[in-house]
PDB file of N, CA and C in Angstrom:
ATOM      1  N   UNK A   1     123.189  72.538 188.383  1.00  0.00           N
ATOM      2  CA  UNK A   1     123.185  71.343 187.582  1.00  0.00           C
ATOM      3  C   UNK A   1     121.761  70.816 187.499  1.00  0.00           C
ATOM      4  N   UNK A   2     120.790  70.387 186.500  1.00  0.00           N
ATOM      5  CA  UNK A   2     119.815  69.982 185.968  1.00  0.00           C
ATOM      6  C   UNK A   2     119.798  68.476 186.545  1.00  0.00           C
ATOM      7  N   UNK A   3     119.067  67.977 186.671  1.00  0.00           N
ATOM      8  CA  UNK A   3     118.958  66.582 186.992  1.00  0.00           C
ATOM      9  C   UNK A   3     118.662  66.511 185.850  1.00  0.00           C
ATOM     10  N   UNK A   4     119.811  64.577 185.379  1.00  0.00           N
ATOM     11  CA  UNK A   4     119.989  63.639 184.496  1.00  0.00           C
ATOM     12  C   UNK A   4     118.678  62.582 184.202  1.00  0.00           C
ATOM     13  N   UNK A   5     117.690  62.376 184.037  1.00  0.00           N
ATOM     14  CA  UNK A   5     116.985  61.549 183.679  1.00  0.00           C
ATOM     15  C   UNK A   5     117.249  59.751 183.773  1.00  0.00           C
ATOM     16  N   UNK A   6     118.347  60.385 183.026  1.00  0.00           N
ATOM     17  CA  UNK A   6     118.434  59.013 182.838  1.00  0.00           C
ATOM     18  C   UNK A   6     119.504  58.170 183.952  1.00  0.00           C
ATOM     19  N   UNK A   7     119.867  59.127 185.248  1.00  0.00           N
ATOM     20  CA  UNK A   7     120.535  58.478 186.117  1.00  0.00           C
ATOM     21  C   UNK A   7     119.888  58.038 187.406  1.00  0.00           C
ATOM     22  N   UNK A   8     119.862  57.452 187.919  1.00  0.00           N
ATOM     23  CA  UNK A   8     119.228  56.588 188.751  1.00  0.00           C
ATOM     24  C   UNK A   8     119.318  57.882 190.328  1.00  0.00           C
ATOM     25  N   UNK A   9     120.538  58.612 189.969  1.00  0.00           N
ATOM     26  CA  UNK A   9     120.347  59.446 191.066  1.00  0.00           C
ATOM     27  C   UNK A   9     121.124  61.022 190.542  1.00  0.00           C
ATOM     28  N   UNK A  10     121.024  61.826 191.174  1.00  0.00           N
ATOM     29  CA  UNK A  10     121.167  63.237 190.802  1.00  0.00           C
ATOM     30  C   UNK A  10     121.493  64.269 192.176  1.00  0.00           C
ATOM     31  N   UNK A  11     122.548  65.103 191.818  1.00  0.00           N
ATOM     32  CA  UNK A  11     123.188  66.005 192.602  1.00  0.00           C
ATOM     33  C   UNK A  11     122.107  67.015 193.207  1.00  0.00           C
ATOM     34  N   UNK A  12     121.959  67.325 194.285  1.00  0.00           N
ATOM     35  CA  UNK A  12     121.413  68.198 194.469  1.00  0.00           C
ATOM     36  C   UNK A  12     121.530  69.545 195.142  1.00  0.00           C
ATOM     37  N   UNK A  13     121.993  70.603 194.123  1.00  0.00           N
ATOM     38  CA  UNK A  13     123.133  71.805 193.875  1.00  0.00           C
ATOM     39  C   UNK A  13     122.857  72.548 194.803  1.00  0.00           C
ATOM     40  N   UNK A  14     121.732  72.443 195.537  1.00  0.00           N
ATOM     41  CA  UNK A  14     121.370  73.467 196.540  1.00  0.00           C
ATOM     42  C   UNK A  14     121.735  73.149 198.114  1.00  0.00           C
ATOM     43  N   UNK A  15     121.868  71.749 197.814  1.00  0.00           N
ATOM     44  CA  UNK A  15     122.470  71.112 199.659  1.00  0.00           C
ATOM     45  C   UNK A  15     123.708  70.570 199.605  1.00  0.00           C
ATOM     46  N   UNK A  16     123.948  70.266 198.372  1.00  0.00           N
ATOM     47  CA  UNK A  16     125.178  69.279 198.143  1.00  0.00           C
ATOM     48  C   UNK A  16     125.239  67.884 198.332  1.00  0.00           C
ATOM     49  N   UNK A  17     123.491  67.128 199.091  1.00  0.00           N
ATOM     50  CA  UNK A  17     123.485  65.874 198.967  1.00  0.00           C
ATOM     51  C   UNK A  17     123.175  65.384 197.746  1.00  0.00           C
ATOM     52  N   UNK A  18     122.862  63.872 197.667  1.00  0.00           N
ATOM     53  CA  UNK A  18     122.326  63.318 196.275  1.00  0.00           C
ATOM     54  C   UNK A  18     121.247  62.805 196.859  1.00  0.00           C
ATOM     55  N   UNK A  19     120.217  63.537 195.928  1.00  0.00           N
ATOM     56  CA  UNK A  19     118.893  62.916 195.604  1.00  0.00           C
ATOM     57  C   UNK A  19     118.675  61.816 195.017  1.00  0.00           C
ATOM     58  N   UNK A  20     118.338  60.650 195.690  1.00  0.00           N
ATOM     59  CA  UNK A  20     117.843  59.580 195.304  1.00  0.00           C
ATOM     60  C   UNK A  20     116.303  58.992 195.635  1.00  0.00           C
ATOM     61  N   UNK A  21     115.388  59.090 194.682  1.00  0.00           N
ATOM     62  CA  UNK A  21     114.042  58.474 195.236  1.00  0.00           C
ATOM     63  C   UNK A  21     113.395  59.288 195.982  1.00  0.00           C
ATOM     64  N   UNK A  22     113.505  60.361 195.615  1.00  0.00           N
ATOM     65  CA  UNK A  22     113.147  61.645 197.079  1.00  0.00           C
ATOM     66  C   UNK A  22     113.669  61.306 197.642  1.00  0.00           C
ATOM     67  N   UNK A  23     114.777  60.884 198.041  1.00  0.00           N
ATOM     68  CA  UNK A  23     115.123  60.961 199.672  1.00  0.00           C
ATOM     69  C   UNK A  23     116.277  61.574 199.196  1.00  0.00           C
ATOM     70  N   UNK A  24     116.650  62.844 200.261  1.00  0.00           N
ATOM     71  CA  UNK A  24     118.609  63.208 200.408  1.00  0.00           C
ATOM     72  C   UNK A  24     119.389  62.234 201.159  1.00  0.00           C
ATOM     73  N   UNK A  25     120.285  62.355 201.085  1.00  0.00           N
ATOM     74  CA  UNK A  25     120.676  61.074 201.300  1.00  0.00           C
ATOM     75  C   UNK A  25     122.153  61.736 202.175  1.00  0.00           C
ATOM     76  N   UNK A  26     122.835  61.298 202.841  1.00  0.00           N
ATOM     77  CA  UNK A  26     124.129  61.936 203.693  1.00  0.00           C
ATOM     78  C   UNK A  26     124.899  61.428 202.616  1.00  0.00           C
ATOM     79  N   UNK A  27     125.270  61.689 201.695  1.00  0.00           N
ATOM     80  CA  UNK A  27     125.957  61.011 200.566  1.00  0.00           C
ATOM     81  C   UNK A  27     126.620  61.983 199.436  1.00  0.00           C
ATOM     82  N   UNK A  28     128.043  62.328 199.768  1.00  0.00           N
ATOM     83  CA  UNK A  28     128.345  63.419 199.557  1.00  0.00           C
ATOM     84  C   UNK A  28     128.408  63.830 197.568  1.00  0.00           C
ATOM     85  N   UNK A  29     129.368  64.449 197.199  1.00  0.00           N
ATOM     86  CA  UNK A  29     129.069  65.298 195.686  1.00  0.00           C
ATOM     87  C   UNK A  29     129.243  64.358 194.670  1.00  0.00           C
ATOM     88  N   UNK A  30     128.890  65.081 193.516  1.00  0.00           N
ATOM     89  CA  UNK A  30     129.058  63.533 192.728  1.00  0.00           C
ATOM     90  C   UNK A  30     130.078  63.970 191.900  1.00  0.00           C
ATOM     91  N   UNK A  31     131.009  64.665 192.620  1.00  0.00           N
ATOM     92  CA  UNK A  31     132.468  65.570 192.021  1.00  0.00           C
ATOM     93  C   UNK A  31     133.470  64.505 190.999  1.00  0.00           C
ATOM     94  N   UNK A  32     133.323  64.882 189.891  1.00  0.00           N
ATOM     95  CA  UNK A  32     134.459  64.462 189.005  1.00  0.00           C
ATOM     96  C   UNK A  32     135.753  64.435 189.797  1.00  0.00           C
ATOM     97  N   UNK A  33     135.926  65.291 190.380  1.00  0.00           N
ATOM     98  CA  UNK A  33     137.398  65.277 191.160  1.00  0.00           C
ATOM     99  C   UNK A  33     137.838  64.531 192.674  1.00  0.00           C
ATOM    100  N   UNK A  34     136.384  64.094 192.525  1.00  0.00           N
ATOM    101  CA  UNK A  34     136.952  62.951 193.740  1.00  0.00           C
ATOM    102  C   UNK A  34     135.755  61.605 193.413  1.00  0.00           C
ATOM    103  N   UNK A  35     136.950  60.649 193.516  1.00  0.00           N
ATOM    104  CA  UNK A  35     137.116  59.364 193.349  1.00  0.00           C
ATOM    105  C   UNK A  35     136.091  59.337 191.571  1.00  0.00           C
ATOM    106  N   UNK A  36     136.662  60.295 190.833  1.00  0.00           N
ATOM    107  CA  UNK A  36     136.314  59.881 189.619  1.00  0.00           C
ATOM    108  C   UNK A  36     134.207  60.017 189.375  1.00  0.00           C
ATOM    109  N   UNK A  37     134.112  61.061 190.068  1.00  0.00           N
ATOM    110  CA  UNK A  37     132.406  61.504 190.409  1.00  0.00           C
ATOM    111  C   UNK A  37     131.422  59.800 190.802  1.00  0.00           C
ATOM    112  N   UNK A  38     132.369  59.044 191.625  1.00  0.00           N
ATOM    113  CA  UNK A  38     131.177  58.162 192.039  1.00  0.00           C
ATOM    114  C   UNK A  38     130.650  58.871 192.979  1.00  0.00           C
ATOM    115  N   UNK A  39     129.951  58.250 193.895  1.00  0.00           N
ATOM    116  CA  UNK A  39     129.385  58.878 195.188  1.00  0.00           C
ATOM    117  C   UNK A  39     130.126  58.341 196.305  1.00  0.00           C
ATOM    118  N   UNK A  40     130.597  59.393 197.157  1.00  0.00           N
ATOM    119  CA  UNK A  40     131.307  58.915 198.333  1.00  0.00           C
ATOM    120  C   UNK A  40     130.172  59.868 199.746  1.00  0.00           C
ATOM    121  N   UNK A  41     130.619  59.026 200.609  1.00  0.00           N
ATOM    122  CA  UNK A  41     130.363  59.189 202.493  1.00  0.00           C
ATOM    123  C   UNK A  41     131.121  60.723 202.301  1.00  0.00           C
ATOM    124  N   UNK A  42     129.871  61.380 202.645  1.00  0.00           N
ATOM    125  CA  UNK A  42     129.946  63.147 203.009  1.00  0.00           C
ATOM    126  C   UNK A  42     131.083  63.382 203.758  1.00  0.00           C
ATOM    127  N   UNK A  43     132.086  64.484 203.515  1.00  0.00           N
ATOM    128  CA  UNK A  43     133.217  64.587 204.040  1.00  0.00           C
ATOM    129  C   UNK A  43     134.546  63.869 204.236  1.00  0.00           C
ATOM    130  N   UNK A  44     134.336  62.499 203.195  1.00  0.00           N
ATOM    131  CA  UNK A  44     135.388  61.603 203.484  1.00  0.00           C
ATOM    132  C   UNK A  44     135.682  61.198 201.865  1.00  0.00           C
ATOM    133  N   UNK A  45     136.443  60.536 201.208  1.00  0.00           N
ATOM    134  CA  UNK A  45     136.937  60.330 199.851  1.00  0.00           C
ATOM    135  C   UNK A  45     136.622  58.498 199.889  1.00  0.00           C
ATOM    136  N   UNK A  46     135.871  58.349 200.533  1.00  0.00           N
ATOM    137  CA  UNK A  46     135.666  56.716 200.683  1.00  0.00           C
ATOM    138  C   UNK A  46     134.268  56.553 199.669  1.00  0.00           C
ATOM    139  N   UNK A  47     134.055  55.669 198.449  1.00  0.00           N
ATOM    140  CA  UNK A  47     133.392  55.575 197.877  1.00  0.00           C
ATOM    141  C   UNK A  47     132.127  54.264 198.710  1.00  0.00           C
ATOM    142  N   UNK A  48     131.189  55.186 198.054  1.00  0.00           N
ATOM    143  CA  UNK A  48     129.931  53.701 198.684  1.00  0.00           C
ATOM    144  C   UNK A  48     130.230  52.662 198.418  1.00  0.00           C
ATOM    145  N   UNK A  49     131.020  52.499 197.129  1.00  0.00           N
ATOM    146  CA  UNK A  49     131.154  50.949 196.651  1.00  0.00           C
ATOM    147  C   UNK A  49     132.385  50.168 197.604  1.00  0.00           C
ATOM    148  N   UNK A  50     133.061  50.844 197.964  1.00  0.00           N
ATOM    149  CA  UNK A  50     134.422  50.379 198.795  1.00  0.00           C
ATOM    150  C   UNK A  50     133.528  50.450 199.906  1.00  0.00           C
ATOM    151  N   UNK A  51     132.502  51.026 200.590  1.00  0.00           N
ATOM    152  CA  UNK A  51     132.561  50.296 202.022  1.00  0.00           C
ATOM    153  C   UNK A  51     131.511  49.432 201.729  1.00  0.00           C
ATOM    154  N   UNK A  52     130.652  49.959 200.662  1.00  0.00           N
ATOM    155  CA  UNK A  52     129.431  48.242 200.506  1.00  0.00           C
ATOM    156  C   UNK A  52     130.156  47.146 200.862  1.00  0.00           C
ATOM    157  N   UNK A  53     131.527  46.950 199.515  1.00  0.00           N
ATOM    158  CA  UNK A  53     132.253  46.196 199.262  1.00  0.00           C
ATOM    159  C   UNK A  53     132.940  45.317 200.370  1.00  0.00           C
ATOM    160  N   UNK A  54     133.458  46.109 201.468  1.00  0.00           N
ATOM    161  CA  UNK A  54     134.287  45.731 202.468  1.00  0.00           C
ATOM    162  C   UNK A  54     133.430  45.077 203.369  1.00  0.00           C
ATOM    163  N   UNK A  55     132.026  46.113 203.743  1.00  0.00           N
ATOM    164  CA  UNK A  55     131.113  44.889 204.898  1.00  0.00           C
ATOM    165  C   UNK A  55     130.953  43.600 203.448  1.00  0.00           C
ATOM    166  N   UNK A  56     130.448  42.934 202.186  1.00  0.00           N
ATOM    167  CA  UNK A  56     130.345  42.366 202.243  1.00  0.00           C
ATOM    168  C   UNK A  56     131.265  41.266 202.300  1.00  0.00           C
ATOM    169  N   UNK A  57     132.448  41.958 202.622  1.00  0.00           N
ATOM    170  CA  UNK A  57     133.592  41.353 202.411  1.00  0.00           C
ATOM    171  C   UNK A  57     133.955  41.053 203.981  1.00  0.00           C
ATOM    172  N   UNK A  58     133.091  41.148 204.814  1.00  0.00           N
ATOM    173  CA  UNK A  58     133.318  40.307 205.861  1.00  0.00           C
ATOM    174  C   UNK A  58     133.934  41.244 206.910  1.00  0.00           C
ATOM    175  N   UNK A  59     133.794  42.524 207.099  1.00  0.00           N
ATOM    176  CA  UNK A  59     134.777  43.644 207.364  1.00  0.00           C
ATOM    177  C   UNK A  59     133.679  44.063 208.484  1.00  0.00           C
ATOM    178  N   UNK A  60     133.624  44.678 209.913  1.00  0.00           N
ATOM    179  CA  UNK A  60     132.530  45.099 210.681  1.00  0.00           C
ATOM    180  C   UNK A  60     132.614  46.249 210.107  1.00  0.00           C
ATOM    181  N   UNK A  61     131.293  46.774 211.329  1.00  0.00           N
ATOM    182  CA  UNK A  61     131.461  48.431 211.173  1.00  0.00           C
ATOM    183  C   UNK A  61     132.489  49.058 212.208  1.00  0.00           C
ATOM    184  N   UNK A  62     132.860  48.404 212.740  1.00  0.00           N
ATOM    185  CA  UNK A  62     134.096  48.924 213.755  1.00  0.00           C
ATOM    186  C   UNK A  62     135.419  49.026 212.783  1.00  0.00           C
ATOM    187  N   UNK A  63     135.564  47.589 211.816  1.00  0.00           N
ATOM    188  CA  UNK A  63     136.734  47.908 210.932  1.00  0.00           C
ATOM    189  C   UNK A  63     136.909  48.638 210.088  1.00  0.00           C
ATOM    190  N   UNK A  64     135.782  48.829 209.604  1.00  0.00           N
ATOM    191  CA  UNK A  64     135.471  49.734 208.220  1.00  0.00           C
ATOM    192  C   UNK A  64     135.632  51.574 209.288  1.00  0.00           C
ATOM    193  N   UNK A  65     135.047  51.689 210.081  1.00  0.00           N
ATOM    194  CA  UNK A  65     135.368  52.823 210.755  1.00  0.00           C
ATOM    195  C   UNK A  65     136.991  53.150 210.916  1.00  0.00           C
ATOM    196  N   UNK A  66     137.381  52.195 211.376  1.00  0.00           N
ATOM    197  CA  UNK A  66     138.957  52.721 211.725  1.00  0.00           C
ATOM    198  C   UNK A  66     139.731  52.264 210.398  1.00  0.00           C
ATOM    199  N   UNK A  67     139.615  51.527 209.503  1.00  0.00           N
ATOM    200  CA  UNK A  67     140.273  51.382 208.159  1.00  0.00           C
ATOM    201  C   UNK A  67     140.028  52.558 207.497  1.00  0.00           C
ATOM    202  N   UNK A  68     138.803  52.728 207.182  1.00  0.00           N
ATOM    203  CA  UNK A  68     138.653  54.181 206.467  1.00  0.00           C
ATOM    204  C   UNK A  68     137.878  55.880 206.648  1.00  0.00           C
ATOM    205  N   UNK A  69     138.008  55.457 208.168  1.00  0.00           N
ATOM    206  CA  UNK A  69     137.773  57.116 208.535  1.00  0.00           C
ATOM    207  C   UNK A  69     136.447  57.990 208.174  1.00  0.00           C
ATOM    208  N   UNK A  70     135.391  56.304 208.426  1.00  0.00           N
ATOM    209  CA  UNK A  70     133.927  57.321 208.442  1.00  0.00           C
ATOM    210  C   UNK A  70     133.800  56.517 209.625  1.00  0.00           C
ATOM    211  N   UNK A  71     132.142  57.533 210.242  1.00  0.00           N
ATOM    212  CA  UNK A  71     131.337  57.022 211.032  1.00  0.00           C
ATOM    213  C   UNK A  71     130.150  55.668 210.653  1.00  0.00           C
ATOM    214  N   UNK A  72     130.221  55.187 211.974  1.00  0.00           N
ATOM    215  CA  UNK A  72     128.755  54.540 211.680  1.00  0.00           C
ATOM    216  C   UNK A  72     127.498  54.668 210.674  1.00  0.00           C
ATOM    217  N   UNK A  73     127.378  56.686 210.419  1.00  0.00           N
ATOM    218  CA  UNK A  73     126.259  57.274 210.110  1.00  0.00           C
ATOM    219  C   UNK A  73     126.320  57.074 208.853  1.00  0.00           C
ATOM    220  N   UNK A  74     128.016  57.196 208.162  1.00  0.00           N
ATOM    221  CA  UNK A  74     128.180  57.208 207.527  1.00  0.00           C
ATOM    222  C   UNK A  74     128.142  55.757 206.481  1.00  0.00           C
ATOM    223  N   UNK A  75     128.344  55.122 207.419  1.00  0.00           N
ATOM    224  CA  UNK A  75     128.309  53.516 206.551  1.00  0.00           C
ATOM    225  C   UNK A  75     126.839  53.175 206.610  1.00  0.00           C
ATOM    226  N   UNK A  76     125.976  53.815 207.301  1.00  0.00           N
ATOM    227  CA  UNK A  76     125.060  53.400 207.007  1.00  0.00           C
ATOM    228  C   UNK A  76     123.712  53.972 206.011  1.00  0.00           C
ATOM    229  N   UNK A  77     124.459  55.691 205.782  1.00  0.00           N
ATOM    230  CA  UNK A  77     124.492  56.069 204.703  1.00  0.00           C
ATOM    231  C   UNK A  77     124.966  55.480 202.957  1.00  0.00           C
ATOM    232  N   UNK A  78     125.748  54.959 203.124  1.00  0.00           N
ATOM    233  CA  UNK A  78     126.264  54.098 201.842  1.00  0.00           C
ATOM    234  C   UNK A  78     125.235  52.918 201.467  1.00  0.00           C
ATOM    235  N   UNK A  79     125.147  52.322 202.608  1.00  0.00           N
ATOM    236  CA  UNK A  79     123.937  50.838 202.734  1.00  0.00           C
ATOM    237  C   UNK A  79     122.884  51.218 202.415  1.00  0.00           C
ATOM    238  N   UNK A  80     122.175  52.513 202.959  1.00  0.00           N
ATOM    239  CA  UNK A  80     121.040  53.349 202.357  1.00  0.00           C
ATOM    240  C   UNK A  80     120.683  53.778 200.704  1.00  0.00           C
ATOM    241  N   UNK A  81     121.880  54.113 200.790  1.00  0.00           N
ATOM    242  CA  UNK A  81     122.142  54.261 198.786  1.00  0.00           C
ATOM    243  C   UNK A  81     122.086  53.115 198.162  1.00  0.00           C
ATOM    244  N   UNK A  82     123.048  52.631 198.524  1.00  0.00           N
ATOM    245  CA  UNK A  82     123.277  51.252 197.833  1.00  0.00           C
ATOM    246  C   UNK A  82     121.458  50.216 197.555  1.00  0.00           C
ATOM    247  N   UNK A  83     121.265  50.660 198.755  1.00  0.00           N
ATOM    248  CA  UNK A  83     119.760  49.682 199.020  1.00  0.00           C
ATOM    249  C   UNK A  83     118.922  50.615 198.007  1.00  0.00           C
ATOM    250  N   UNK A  84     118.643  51.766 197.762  1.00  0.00           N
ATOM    251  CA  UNK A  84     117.899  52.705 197.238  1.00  0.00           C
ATOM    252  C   UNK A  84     118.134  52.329 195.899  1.00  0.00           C
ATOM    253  N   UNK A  85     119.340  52.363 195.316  1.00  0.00           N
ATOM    254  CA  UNK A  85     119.585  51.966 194.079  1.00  0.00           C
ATOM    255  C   UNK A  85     119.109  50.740 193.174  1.00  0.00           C
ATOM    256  N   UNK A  86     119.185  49.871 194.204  1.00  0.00           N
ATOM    257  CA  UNK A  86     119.107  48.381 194.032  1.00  0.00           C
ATOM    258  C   UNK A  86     117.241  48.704 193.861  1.00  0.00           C
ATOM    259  N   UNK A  87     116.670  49.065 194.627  1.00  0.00           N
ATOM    260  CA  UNK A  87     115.678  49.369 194.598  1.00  0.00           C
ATOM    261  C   UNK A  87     114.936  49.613 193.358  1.00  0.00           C
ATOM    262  N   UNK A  88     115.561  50.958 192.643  1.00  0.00           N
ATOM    263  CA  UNK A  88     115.011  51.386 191.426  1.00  0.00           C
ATOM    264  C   UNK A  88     115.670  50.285 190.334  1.00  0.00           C
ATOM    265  N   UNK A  89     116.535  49.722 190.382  1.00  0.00           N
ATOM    266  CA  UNK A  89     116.448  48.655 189.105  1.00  0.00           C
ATOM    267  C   UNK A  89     115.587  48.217 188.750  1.00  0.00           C
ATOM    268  N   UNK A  90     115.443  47.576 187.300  1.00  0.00           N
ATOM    269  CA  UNK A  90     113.996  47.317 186.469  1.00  0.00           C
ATOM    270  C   UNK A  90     114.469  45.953 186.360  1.00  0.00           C
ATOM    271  N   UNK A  91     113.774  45.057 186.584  1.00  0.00           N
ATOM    272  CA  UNK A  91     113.990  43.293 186.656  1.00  0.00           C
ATOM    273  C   UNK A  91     113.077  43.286 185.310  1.00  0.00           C
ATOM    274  N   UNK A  92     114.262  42.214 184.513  1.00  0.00           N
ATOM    275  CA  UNK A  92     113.980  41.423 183.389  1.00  0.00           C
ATOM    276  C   UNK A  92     113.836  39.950 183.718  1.00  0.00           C
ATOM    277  N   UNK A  93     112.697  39.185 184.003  1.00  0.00           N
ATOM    278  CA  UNK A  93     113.068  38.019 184.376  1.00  0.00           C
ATOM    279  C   UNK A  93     113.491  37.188 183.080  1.00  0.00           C
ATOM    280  N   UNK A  94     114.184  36.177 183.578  1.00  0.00           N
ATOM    281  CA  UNK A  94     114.826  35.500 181.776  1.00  0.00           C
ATOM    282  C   UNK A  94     114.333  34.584 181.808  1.00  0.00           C
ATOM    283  N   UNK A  95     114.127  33.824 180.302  1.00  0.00           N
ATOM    284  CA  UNK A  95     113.426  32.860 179.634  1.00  0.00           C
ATOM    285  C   UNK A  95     113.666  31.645 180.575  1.00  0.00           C
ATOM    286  N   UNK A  96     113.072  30.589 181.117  1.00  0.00           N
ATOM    287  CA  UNK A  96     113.351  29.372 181.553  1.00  0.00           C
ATOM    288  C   UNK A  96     114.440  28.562 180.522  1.00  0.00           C
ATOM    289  N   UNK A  97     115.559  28.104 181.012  1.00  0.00           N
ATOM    290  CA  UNK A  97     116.530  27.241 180.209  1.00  0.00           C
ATOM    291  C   UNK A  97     116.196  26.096 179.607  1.00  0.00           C
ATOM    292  N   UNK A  98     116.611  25.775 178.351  1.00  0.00           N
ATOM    293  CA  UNK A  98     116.177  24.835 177.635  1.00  0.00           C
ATOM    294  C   UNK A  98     116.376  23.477 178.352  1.00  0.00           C
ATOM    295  N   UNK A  99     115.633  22.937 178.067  1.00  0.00           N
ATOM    296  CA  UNK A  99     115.955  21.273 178.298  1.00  0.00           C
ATOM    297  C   UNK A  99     116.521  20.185 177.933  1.00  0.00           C
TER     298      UNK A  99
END
């Protein structure tokens, strides 16, 4: 698979992690056939956005471990992405509001 340009991150066919920012990332395939090709925690069907979601939702890493069956390494793999992503966004600052 060719890396996408225009995606903020890209499969990388030879390890099976995703390349983001140069960095590989423990962040498993970006498989259409699981969870709809978002990116999920290597070896598990748990999407980054569901455990972002859950710590910010007030959830530890002890709960999020035994709710959904990753490691530590792994949630902190997701936080890594997640942060990486956030990273490459392009800020538009907006006009000051009228008065």
């Amino acid at each position: 698979m060719e890396a996408d340009p225009t995606k903020a991150y890209n499969q990388d066919d030879a390890t099976g992690f995703i390349r983001l920012n140069g960095l590989r990332l423990k962040v498993a395939a970006l498989d259409p056939r699981i969870c709809h090709g978002k990116p999920v925690v290597r070896g598990t069907r748990m999407s980054v956005s569901l455990i972002v979601g859950s710590l910010a939702g007030g959830m530890s890493f002890e709960e999020v471990e035994k709710e959904y069956g990753v490691t530590q390494d792994g949630i902190r793999a997701a936080l890594k992405f997640a942060g990486e992503l956030v990273d490459q966004e392009e800020h538009h600052p907006l006009a000051p509001a009228a008065k």
